[in-house]
Protein backbone atom coordinates (compact mmCIF):
# COMPACT_ATOMS: atom_id res chain seq x y z
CA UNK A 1 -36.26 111.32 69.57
CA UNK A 2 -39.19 113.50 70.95
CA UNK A 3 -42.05 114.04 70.25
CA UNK A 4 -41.67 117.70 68.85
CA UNK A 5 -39.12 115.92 66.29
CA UNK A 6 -41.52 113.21 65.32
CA UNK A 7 -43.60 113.87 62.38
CA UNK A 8 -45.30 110.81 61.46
CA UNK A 9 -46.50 109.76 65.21
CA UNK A 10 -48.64 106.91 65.07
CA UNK A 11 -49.66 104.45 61.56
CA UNK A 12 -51.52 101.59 60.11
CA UNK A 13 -50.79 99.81 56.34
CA UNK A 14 -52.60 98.29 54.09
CA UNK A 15 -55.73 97.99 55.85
CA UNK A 16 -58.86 96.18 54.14
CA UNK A 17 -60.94 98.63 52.94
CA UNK A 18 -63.91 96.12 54.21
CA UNK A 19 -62.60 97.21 57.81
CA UNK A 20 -64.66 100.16 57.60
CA UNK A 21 -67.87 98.18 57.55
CA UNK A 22 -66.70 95.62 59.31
CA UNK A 23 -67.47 94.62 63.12
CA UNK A 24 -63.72 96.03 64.04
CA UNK A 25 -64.69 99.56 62.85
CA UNK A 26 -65.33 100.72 66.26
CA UNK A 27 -61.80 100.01 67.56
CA UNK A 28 -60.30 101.42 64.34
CA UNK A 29 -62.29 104.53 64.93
CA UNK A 30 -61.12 105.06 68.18
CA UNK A 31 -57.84 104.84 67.17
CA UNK A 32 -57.93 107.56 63.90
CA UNK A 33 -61.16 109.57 64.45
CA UNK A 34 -60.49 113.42 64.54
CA UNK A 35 -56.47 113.25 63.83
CA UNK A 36 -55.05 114.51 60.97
CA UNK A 37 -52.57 113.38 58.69
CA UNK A 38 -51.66 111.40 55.30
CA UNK A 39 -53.89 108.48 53.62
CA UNK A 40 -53.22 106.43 50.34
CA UNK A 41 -55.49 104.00 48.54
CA UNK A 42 -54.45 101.02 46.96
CA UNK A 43 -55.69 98.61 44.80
CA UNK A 44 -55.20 95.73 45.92
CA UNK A 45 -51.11 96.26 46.07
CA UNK A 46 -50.54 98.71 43.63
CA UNK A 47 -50.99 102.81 45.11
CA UNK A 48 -53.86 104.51 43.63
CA UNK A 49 -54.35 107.86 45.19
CA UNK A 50 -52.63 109.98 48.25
CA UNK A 51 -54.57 112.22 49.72
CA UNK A 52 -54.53 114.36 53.38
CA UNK A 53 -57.10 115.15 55.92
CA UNK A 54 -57.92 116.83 59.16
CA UNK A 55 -59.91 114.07 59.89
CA UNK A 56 -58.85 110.53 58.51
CA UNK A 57 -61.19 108.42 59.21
CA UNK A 58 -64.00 110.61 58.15
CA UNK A 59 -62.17 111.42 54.82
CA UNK A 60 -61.29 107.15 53.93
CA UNK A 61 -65.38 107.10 54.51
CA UNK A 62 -65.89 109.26 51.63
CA UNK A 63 -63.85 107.75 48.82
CA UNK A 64 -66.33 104.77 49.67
CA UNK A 65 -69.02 106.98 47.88
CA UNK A 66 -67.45 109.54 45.77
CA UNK A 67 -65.73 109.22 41.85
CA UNK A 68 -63.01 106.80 44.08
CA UNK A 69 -65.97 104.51 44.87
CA UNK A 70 -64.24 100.62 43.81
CA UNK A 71 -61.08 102.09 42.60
CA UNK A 72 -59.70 100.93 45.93
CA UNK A 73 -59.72 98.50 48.44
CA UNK A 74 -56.84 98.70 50.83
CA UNK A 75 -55.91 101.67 52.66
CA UNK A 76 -52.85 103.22 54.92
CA UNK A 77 -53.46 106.13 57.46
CA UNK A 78 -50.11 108.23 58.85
CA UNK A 79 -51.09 110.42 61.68
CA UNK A 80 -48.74 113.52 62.01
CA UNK A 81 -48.04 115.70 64.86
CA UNK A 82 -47.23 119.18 62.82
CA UNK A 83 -50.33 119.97 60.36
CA UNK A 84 -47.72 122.68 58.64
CA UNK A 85 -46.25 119.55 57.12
CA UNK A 86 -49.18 118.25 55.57
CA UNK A 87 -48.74 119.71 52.36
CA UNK A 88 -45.55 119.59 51.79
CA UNK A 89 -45.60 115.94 52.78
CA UNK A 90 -48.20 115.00 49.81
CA UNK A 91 -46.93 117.06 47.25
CA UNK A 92 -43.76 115.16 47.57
CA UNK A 93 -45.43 111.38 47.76
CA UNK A 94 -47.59 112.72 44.06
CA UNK A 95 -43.95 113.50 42.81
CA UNK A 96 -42.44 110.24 43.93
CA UNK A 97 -44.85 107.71 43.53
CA UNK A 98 -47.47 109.83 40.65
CA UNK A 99 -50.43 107.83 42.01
CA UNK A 100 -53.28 107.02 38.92
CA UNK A 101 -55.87 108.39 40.87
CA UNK A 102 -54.50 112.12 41.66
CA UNK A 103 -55.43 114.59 38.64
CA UNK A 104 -52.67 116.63 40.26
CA UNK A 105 -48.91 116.73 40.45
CA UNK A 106 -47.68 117.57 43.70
CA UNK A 107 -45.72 121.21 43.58
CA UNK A 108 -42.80 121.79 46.03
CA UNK A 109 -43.05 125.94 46.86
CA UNK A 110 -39.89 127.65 47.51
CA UNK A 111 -38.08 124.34 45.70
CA UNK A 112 -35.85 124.80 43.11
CA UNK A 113 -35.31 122.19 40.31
CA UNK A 114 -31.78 122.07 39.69
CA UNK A 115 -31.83 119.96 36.92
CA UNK A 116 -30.19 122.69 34.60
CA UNK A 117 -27.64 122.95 36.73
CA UNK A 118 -26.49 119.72 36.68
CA UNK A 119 -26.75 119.81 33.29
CA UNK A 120 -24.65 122.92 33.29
CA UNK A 121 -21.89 120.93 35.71
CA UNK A 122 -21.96 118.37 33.92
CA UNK A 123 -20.65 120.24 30.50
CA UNK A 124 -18.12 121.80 32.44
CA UNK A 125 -17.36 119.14 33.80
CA UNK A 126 -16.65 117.17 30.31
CA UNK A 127 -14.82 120.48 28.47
CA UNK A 128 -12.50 120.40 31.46
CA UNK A 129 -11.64 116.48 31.04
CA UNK A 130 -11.69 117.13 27.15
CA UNK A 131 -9.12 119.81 27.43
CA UNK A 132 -6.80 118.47 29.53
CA UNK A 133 -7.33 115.27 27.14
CA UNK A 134 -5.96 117.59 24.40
CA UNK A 135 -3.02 119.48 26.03
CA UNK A 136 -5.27 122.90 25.83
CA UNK A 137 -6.67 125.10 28.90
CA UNK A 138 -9.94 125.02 29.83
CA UNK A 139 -10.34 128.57 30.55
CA UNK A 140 -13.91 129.93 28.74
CA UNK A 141 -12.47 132.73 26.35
CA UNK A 142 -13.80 136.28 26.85
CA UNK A 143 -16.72 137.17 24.70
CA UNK A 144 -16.49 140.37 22.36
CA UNK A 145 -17.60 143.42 23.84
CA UNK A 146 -21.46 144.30 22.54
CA UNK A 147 -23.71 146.95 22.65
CA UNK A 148 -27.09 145.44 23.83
CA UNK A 149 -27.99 145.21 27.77
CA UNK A 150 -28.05 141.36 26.70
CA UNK A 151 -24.99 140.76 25.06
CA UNK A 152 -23.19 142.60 28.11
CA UNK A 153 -25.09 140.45 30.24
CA UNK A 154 -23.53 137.81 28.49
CA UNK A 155 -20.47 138.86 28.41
CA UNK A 156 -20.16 139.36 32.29
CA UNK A 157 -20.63 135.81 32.60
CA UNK A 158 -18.53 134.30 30.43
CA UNK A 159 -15.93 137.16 31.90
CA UNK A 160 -17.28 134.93 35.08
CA UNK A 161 -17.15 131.66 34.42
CA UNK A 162 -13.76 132.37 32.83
CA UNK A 163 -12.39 134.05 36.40
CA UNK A 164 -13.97 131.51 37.99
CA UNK A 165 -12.11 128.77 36.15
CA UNK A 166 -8.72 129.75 36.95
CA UNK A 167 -9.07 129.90 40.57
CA UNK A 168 -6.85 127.76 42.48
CA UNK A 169 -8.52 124.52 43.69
CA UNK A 170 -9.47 123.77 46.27
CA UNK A 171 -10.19 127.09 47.33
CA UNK A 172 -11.84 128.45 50.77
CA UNK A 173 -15.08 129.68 50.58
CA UNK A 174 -16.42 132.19 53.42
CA UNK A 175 -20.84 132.92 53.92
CA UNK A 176 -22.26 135.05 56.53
CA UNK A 177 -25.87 133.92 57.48
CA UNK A 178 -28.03 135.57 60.12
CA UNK A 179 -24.49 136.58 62.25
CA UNK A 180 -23.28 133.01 61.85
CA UNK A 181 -20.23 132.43 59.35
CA UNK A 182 -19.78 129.23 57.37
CA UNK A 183 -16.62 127.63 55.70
CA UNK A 184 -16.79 125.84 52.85
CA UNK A 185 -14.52 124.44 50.12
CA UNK A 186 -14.25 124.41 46.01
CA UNK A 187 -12.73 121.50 44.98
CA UNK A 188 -11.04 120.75 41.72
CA UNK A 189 -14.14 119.18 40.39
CA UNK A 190 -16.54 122.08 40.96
CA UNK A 191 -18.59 120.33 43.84
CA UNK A 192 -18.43 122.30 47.31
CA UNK A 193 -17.22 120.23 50.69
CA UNK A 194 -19.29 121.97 53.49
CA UNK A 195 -19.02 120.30 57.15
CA UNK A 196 -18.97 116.59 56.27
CA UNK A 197 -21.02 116.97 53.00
CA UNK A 198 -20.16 117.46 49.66
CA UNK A 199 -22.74 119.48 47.27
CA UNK A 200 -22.62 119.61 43.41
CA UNK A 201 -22.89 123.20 43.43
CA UNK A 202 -22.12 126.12 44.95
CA UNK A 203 -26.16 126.62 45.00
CA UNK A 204 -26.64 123.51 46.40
CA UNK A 205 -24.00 124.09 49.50
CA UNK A 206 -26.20 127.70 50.11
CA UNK A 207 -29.36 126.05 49.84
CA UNK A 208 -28.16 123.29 52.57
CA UNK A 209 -27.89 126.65 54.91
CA UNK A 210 -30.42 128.83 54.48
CA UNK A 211 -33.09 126.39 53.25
CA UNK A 212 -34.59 128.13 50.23
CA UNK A 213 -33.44 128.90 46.79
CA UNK A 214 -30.10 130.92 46.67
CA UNK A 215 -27.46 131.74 44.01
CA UNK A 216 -24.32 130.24 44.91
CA UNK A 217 -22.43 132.92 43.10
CA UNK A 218 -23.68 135.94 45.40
CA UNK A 219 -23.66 133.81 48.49
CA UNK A 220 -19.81 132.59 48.83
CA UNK A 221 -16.97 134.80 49.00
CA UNK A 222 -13.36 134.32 48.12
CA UNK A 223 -10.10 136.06 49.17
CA UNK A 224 -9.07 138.11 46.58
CA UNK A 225 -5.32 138.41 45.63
CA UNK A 226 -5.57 141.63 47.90
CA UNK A 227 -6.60 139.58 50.45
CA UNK A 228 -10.14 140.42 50.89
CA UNK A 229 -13.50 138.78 51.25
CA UNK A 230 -15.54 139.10 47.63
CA UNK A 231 -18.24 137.30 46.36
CA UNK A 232 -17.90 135.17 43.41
CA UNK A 233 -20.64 136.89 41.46
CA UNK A 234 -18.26 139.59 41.13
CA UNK A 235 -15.47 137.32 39.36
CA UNK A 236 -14.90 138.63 35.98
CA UNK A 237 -16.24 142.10 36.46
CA UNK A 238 -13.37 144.53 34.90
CA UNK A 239 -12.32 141.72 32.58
CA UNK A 240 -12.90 142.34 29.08
């Protein structure tokens, strides 16, 4: 690997926080002083706090002294090589680990949390084995035509979801992406095969490629019955 694909280039664990009065602080110094990166605090083996600096060593110095003072007493310092990272890096560790000592969560920008979606799979998922359970289809009916802006936009997607439904599986799925096409297949459980990996959603298999939040639906295409190239987001539209 090189070093432009390293991020964490150089580290130390679970230090002594004594070390930075000790008669080794000198050689410590030399080896952290001025580089930037991530820190966490620990008391004694249990993570307290996660915090990142331009400057490491002169950021562990402060926590001797500030509201931090004794609420620590073991330290690790992770020297990066792409700043950019930084805060991305500790947002994640506060949502992992949700260290006592941050006030903050850490938020993931551009992120989406697809917990509703699973959620979402996850019923379909269970009418479809339920139906086929009871001998019926498992085909969403088509909601009753309505006047308001959101009962139509209700209707569209059950319309959708119904479409979507009776597609043959697996099906081929087509994406263009910054004049590079991708292939991709539905399969009978509603998770997406792209390359070697398999996605829960149709979402998820965009999001893999273009590396921020995307609707699945207006991403992939299908060949129509006509035998063209139409998004899924347009499933459904004439129907009902």
């Amino acid at each position: 690997m090189s070093q432009h694909d390293t991020l964490v280039t150089e580290y130390i664990e679970r230090m002594s926080g004594a070390i930075l009065e000790a008669r080794y602080r000198p050689q410590l110094a030399e080896l952290i002083r001025g580089h930037s990166g991530i820190y966490a605090l620990y008391k004694d083996d249990t993570l307290y706090y996660v915090g990142l600096a331009v400057d490491l060593l002169r950021r562990v110095d402060q926590h001797q002294s500030d509201h931090h003072r004794g609420a620590w007493n073991r330290f690790s310092v992770y020297l990066t090589a792409r700043d950019e990272h930084l805060k991305p890096l500790e947002s994640l560790l506060l949502r992992v680990y949700s260290p006592s000592g941050n006030k903050q969560s850490g938020r993931l920008p551009g992120a989406s949390d697809r917990k509703r979606a699973l959620a979402q799979a996850m019923k379909r998922r269970d009418d479809s084995l339920r139906a086929a359970a009871l001998g019926r289809s498992s085909r969403t009916p088509t909601a009753p035509k309505a006047t308001s802006s959101r009962a139509v936009g209700t209707t569209q997607s059950s319309n959708r979801e119904a479409a979507f439904a009776a597609l043959p599986r697996p099906l081929s799925l087509q994406a263009d992406y910054k004049r590079q096409a991708y292939r991709a297949t539905l399969l009978r459980d509603g998770t997406v095969k792209l390359g070697g990996a398999i996605y829960p959603s149709l979402s998820a298999a965009a999001v893999s490629i273009v590396n921020r939040s995307m609707n699945g639906w207006w991403f992939w295409k299908y060949r129509n019955r006509d035998g063209h190239w139409v998004r899924l987001v347009d499933l459904g539209a004439d129907a009902g």
